[in-house]
N, C-alpha and C. Protein backbone atom coordinates (compact mmCIF):
# COMPACT_ATOMS: atom_id res chain seq x y z
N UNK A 1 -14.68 -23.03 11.82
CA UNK A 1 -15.61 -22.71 10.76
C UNK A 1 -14.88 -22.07 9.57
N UNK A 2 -13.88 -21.02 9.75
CA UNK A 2 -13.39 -20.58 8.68
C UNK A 2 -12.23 -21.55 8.16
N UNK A 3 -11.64 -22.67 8.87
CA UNK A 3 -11.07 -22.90 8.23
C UNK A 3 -11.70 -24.16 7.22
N UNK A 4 -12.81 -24.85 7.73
CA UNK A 4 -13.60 -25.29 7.19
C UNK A 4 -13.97 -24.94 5.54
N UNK A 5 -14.45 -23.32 5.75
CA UNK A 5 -14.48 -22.87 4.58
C UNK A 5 -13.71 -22.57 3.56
N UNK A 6 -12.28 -22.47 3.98
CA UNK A 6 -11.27 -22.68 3.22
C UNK A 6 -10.64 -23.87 2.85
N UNK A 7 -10.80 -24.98 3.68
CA UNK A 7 -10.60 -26.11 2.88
C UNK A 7 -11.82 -26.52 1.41
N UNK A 8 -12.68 -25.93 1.82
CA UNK A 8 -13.98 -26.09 0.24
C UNK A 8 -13.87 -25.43 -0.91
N UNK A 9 -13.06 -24.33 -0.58
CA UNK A 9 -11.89 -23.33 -1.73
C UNK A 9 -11.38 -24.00 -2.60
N UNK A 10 -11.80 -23.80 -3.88
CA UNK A 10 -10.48 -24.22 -4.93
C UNK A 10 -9.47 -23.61 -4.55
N UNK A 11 -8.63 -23.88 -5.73
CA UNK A 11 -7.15 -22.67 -5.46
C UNK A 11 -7.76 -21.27 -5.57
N UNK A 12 -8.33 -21.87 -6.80
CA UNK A 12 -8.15 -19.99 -7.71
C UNK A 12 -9.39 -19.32 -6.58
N UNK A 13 -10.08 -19.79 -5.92
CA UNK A 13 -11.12 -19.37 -5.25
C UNK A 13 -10.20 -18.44 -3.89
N UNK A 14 -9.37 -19.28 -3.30
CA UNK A 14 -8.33 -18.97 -2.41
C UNK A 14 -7.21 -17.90 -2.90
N UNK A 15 -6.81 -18.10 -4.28
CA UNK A 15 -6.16 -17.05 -4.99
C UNK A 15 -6.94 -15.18 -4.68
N UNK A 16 -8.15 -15.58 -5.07
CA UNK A 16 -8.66 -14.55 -5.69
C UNK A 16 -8.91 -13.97 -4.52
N UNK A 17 -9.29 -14.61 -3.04
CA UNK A 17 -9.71 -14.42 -1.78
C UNK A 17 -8.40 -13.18 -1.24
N UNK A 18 -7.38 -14.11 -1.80
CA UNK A 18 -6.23 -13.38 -0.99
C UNK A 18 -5.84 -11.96 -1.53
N UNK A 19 -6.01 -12.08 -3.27
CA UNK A 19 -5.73 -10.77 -4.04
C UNK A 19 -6.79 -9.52 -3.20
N UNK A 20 -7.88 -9.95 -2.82
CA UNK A 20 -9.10 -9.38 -2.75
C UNK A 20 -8.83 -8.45 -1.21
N UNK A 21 -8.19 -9.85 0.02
CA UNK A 21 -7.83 -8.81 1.15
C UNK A 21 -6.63 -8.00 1.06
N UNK A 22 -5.21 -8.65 0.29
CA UNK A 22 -4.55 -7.72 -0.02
C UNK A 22 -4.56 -6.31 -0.54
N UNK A 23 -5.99 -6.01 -1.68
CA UNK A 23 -5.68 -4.81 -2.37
C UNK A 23 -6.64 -4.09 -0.73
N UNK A 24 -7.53 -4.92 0.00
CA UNK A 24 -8.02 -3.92 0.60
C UNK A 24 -7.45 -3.56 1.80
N UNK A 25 -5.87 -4.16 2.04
CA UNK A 25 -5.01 -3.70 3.63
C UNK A 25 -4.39 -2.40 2.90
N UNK A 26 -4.17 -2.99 1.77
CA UNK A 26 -2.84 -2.07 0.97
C UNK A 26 -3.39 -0.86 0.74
N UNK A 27 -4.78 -0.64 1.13
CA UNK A 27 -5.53 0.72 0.51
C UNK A 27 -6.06 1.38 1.60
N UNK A 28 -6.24 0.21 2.59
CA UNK A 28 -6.57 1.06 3.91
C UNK A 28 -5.69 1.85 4.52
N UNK A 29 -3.98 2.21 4.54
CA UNK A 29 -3.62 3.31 4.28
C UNK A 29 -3.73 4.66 4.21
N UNK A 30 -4.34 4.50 2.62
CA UNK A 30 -4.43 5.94 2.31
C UNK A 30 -4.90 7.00 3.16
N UNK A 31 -6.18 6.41 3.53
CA UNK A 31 -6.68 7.82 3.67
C UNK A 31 -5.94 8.39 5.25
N UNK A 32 -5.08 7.91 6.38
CA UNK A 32 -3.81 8.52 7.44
C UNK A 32 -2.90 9.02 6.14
N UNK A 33 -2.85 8.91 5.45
CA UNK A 33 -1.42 9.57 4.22
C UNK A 33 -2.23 10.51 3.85
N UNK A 34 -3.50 10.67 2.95
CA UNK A 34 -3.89 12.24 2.89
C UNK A 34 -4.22 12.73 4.09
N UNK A 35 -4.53 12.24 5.19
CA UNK A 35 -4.88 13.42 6.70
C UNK A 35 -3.47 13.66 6.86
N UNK A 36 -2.60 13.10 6.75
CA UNK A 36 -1.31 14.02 7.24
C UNK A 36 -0.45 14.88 6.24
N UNK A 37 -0.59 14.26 4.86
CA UNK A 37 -0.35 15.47 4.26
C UNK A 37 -1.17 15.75 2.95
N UNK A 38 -2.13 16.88 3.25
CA UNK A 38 -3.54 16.98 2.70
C UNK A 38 -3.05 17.61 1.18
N UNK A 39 -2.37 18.19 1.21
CA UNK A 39 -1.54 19.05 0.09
C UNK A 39 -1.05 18.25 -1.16
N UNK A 40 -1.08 16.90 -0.55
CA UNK A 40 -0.07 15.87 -1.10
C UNK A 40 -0.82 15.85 -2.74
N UNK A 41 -0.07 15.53 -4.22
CA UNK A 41 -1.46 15.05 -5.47
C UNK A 41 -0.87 13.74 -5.25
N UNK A 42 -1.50 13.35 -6.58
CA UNK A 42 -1.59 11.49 -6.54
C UNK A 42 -0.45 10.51 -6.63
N UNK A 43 0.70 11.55 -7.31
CA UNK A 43 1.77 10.82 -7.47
C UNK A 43 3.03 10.80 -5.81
N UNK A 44 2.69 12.05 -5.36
CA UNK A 44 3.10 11.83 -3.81
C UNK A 44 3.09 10.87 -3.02
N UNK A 45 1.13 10.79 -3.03
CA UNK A 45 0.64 10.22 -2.37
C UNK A 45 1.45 8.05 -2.43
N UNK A 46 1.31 8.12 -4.02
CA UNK A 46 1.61 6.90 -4.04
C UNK A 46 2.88 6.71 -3.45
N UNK A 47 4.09 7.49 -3.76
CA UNK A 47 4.99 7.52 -3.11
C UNK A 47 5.68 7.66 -2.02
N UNK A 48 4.64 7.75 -1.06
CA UNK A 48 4.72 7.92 0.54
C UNK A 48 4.20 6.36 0.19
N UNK A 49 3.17 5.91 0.35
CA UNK A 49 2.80 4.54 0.41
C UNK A 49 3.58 3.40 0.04
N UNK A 50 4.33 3.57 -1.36
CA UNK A 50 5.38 2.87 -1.42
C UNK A 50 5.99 2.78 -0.96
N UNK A 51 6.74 3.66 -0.27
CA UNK A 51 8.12 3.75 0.55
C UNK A 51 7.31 3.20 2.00
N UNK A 52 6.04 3.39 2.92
CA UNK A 52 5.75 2.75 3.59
C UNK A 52 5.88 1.40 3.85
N UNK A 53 5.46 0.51 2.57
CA UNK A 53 5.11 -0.96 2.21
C UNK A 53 6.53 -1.07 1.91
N UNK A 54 6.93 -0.79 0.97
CA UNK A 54 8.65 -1.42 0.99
C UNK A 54 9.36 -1.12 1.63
N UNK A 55 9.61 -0.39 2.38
CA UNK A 55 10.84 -0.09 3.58
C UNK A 55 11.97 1.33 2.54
N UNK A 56 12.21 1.79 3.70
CA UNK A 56 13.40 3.07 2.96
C UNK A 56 14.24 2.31 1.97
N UNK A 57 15.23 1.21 2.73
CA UNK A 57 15.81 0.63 1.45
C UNK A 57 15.49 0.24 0.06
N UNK A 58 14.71 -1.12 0.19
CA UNK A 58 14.09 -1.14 -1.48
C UNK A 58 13.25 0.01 -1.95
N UNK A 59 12.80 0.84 -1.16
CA UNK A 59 11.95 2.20 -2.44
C UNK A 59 13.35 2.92 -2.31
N UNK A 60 14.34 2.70 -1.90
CA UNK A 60 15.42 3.42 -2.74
C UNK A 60 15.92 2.76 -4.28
N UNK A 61 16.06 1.65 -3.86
CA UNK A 61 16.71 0.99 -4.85
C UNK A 61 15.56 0.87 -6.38
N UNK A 62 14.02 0.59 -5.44
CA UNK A 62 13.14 0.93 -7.11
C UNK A 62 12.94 2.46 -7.30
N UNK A 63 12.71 3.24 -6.37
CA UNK A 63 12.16 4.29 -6.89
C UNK A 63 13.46 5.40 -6.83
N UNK A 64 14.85 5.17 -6.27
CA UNK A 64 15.39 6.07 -6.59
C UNK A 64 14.93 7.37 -4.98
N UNK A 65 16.04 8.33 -4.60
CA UNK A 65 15.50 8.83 -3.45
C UNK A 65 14.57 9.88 -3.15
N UNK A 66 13.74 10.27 -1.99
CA UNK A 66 12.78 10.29 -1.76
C UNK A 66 12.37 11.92 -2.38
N UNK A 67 11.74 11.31 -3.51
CA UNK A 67 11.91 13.42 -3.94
C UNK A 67 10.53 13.91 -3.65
N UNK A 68 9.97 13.59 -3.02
CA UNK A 68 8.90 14.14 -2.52
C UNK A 68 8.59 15.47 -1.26
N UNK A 69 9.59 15.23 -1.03
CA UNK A 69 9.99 16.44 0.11
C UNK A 69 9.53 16.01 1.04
N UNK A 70 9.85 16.56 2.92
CA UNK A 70 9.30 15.81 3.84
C UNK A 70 7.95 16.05 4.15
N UNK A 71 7.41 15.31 4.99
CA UNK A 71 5.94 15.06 5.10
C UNK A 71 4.98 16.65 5.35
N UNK A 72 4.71 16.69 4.68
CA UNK A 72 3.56 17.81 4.53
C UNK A 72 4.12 19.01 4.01
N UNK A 73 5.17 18.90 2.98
CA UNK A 73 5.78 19.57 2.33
C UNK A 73 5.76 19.11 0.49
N UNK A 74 6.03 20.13 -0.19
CA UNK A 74 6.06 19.64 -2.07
C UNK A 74 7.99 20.08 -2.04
N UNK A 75 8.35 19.35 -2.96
CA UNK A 75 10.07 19.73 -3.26
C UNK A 75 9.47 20.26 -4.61
């Protein structure tokens, strides 16, 4: 059945499908990142998440190293 329904998908219908579950895995996240560190503000926060989704290596290489201090801590 579902795949049914995805063959009746345009692209952009299938595009937009996928943007749509992506932003909502990528956000389901958050809220284990503020229960563990509640202290955290917004720019932390994103930055624990990034470094989650990209791996230690590439959020080194984009974001440079981890100045956030360790988990449930401010530097």
């Amino acid at each position: 059945m579902f795949l049914d329904l995805q063959r009746k998908m345009s692209p952009s219908e299938k595009l937009q499908r996928t943007l749509e579950w992506s932003a909502m895995i990528g956000s389901s996240g958050k809220p284990a990142c503020v229960n563990a560190t509640p202290n955290a503000d917004e720019r932390e926060l994103f930055l624990r998440m990034a470094r989650q989704n990209l791996g230690p290596e590439l959020f080194r290489k984009v974001y440079g190293e981890d100045d956030y201090g360790s988990p449930g801590q401010r530097s």
